[in-house]
Protein backbone atom coordinates (compact mmCIF):
# COMPACT_ATOMS: atom_id res chain seq x y z
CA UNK A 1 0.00 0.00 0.00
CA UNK A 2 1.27 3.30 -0.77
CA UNK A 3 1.60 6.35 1.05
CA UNK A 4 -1.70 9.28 0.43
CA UNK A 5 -0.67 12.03 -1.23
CA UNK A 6 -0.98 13.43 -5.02
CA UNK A 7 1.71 12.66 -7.53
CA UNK A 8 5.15 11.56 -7.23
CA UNK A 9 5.91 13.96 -4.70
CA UNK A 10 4.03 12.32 -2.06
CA UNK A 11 4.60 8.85 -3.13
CA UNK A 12 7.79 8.99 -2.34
CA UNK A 13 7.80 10.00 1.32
CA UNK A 14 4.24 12.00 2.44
CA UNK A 15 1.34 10.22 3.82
CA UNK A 16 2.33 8.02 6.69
CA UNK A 17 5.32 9.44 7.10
CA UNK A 18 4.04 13.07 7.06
CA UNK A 19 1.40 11.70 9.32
CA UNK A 20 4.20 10.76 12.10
CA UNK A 21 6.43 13.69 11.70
CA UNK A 22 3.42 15.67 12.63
CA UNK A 23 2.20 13.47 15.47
CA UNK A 24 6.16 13.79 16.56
CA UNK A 25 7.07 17.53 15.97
CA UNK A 26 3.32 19.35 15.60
CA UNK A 27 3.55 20.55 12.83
CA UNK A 28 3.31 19.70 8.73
CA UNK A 29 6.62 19.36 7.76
CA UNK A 30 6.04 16.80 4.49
CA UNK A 31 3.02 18.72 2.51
CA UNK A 32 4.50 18.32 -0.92
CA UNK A 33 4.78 21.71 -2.85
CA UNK A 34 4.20 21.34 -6.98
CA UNK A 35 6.75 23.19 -9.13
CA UNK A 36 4.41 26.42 -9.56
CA UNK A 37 3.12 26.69 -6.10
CA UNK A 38 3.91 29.68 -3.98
CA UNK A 39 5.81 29.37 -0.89
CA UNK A 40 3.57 31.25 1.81
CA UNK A 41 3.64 31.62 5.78
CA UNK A 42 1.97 28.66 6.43
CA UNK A 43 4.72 27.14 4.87
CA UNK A 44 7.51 29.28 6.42
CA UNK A 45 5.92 29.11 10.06
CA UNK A 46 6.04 25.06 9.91
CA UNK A 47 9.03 24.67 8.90
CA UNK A 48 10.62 26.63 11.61
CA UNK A 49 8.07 25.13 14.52
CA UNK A 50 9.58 21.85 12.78
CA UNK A 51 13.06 22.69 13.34
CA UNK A 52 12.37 24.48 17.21
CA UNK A 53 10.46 20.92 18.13
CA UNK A 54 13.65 18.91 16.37
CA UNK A 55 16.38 21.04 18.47
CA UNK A 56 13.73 20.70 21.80
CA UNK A 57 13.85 16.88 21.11
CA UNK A 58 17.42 16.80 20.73
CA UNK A 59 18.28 18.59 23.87
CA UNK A 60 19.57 21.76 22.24
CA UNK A 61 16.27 24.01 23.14
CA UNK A 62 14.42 25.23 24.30
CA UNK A 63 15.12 27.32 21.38
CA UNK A 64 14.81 31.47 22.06
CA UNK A 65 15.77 34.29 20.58
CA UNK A 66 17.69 35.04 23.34
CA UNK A 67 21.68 34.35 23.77
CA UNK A 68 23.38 34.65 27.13
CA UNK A 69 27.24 35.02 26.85
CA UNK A 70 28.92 34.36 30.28
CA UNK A 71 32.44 34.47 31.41
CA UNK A 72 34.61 34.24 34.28
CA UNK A 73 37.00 37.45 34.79
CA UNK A 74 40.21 37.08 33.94
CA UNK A 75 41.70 40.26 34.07
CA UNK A 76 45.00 41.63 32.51
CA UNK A 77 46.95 44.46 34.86
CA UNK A 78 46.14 47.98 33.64
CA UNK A 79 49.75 50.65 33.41
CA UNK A 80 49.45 52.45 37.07
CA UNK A 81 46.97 50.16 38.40
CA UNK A 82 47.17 47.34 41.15
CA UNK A 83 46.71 43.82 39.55
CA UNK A 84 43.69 41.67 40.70
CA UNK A 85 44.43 38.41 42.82
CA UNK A 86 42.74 35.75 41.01
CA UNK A 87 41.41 32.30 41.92
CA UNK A 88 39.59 29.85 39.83
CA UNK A 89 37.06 31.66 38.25
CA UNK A 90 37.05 35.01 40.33
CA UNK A 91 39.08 38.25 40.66
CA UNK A 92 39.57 39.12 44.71
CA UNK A 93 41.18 42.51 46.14
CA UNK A 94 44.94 41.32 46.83
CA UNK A 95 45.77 41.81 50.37
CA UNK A 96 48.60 43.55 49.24
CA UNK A 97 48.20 45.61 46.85
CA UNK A 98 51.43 47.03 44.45
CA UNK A 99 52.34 49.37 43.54
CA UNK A 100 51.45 51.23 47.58
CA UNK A 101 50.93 54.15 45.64
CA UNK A 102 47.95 52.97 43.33
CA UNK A 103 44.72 54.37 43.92
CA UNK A 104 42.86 51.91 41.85
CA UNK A 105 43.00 47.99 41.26
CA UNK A 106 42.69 47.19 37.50
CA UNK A 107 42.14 45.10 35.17
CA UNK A 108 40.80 44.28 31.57
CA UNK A 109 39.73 41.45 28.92
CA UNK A 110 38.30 40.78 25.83
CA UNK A 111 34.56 39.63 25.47
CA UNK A 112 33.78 37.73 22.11
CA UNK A 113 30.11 38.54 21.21
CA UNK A 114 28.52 37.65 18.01
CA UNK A 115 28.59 39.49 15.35
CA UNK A 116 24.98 41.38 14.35
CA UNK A 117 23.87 40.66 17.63
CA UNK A 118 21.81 43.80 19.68
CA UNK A 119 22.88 43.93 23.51
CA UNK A 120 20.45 44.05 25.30
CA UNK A 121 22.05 43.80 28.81
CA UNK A 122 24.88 43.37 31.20
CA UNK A 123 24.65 41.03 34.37
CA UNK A 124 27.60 41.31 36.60
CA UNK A 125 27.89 39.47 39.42
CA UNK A 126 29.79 40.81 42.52
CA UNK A 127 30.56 42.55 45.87
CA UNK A 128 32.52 45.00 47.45
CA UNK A 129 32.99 46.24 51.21
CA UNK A 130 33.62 49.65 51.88
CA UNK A 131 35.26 52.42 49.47
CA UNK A 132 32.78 54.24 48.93
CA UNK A 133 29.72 55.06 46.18
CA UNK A 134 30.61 53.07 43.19
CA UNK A 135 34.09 51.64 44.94
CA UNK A 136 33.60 48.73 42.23
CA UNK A 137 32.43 49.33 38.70
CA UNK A 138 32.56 47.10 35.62
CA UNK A 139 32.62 48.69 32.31
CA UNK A 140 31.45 47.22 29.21
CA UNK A 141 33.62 48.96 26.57
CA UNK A 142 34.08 49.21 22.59
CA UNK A 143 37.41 49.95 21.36
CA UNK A 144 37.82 50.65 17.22
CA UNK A 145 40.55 48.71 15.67
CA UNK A 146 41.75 51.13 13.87
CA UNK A 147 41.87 53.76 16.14
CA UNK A 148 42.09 52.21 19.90
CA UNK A 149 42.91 55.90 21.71
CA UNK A 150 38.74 56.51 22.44
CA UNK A 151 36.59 53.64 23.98
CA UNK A 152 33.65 54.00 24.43
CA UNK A 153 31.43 53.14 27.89
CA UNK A 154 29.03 51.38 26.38
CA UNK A 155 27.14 49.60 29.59
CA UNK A 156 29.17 50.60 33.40
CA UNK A 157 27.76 48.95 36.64
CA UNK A 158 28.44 50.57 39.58
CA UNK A 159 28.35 47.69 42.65
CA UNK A 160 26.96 48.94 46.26
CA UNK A 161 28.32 48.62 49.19
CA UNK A 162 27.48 44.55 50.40
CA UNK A 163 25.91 43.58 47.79
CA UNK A 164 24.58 39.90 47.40
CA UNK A 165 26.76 38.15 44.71
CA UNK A 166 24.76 35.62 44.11
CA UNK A 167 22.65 37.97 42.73
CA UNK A 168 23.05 39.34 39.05
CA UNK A 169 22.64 43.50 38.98
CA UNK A 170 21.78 44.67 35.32
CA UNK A 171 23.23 47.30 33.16
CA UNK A 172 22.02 48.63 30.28
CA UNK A 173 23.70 50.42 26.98
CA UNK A 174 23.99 54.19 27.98
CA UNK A 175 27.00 55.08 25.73
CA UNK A 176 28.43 56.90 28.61
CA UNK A 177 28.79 60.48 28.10
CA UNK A 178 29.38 60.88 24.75
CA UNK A 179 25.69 62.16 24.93
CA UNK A 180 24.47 60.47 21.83
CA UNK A 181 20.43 60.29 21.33
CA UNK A 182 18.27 57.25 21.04
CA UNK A 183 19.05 56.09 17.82
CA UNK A 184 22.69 56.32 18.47
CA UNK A 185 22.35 54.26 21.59
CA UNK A 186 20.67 51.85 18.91
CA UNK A 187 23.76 51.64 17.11
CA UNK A 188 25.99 51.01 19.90
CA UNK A 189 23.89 48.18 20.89
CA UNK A 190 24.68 46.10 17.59
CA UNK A 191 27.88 44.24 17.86
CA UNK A 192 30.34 45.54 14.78
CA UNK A 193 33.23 42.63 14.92
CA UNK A 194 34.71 44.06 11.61
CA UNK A 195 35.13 47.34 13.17
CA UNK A 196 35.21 47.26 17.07
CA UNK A 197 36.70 45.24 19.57
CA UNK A 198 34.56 44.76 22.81
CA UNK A 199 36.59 44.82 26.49
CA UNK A 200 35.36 44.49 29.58
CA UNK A 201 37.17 46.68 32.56
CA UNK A 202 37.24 46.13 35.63
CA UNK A 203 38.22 48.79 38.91
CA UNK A 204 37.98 48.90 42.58
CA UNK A 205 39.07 51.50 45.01
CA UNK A 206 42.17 50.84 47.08
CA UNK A 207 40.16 52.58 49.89
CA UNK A 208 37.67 49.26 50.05
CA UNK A 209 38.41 46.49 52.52
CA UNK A 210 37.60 43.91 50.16
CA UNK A 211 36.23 43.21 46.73
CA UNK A 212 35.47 40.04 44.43
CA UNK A 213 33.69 39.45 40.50
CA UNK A 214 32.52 36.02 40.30
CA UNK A 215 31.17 36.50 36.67
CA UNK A 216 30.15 38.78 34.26
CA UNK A 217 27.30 37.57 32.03
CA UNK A 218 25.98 39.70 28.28
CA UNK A 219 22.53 39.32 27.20
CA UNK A 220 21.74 39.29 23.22
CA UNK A 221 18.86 39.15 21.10
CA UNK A 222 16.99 40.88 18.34
């Protein structure tokens, strides 16, 4: 008995088969197309339900529009700032910190982020004792590659005084104070790998009796 279906198309593969792929995925993801048909929504809008059910099945999902980019700090010195003790996958403030006369521990990396992406926040997660109002801050910055002399703040997260570390605090793109309107905050949000490099920087007050980063987390989407 042959598989249901009209013309060669669905003799080869529709019917039954078609019948099981949409008990298993929900959705029609055999209706045979003839050579003059027009490829609508409907068409469109099963096929991708298709492929979100597949990647669900498979373990990948569930699939979102939504990427989360997390890393562990691992900082290089800054010229005229401390350096950052580090332990697996955390930054402390070193007991002793060097050079005595540094105001500031510092410390930078690079952050890969995919390209065409729109940031839509930063999550850092951290905590700092003492030091004062904004004692530890973590920049998100973009740096041109052909011109590297003017970053650009693009997200900066100020951490209070105790705060929980187990609990992310958000950032979102300001642009700093380059005082750019809403459509050039816009712009800054979409990541340019051809033309920008993006950094993350890290600095805490000498004055504060203790400080730690645990991770640093970028949200992306559409």
């Amino acid at each position: 008995m042959e598989d249901e279906g009209e013309g060669p198309v669905a003799r080869r593969g529709c019917g039954q088969s078609q019948r099981r792929a949409d008990r298993i995925y929900g959705a029609r993801v055999c209706r045979p197309i003839g050579d003059r048909a027009v490829i609508t929504a409907d068409f469109h809008n099963a096929l991708r339900l298709a492929l979100v059910a597949i990647a669900n099945r498979m373990g990948i999902g569930p699939v979102t529009q939504e990427i989360t980019v997390s890393n562990a700090p691992r900082l290089f010195a800054v010229a005229g700032m401390a350096p950052w003790d580090h332990e697996y996958g955390i930054v402390k403030r070193p007991t002793n910190v060097q050079p005595e006369s540094a105001t500031l521990i510092g410390g930078w990396m690079e952050l890969e982020l995919p390209d065409g992406a729109r940031i839509k926040k930063m999550s850092v997660f951290g905590t700092v004792t003492g030091g004062g109002d904004g004692a530890l801050t973590v920049k998100l910055k973009r740096q041109r590659i052909v011109n590297p002399s003017s970053p650009v703040d693009l997200i900066a997260i100020k951490v209070p005084d105790g705060n929980d570390a187990t609990k992310g605090l958000d950032g979102d793109v300001t642009g700093g104070d380059t005082g750019i309107g809403p459509n050039g905050i816009e712009e800054l949000r979409i990541v340019n790998n051809r033309e920008q490099k993006y950094l993350l920087a890290v600095e805490l007050k000498v004055a504060a009796t203790a400080g730690q980063l645990n991770a640093i987390q970028v949200v992306l989407g559409q």
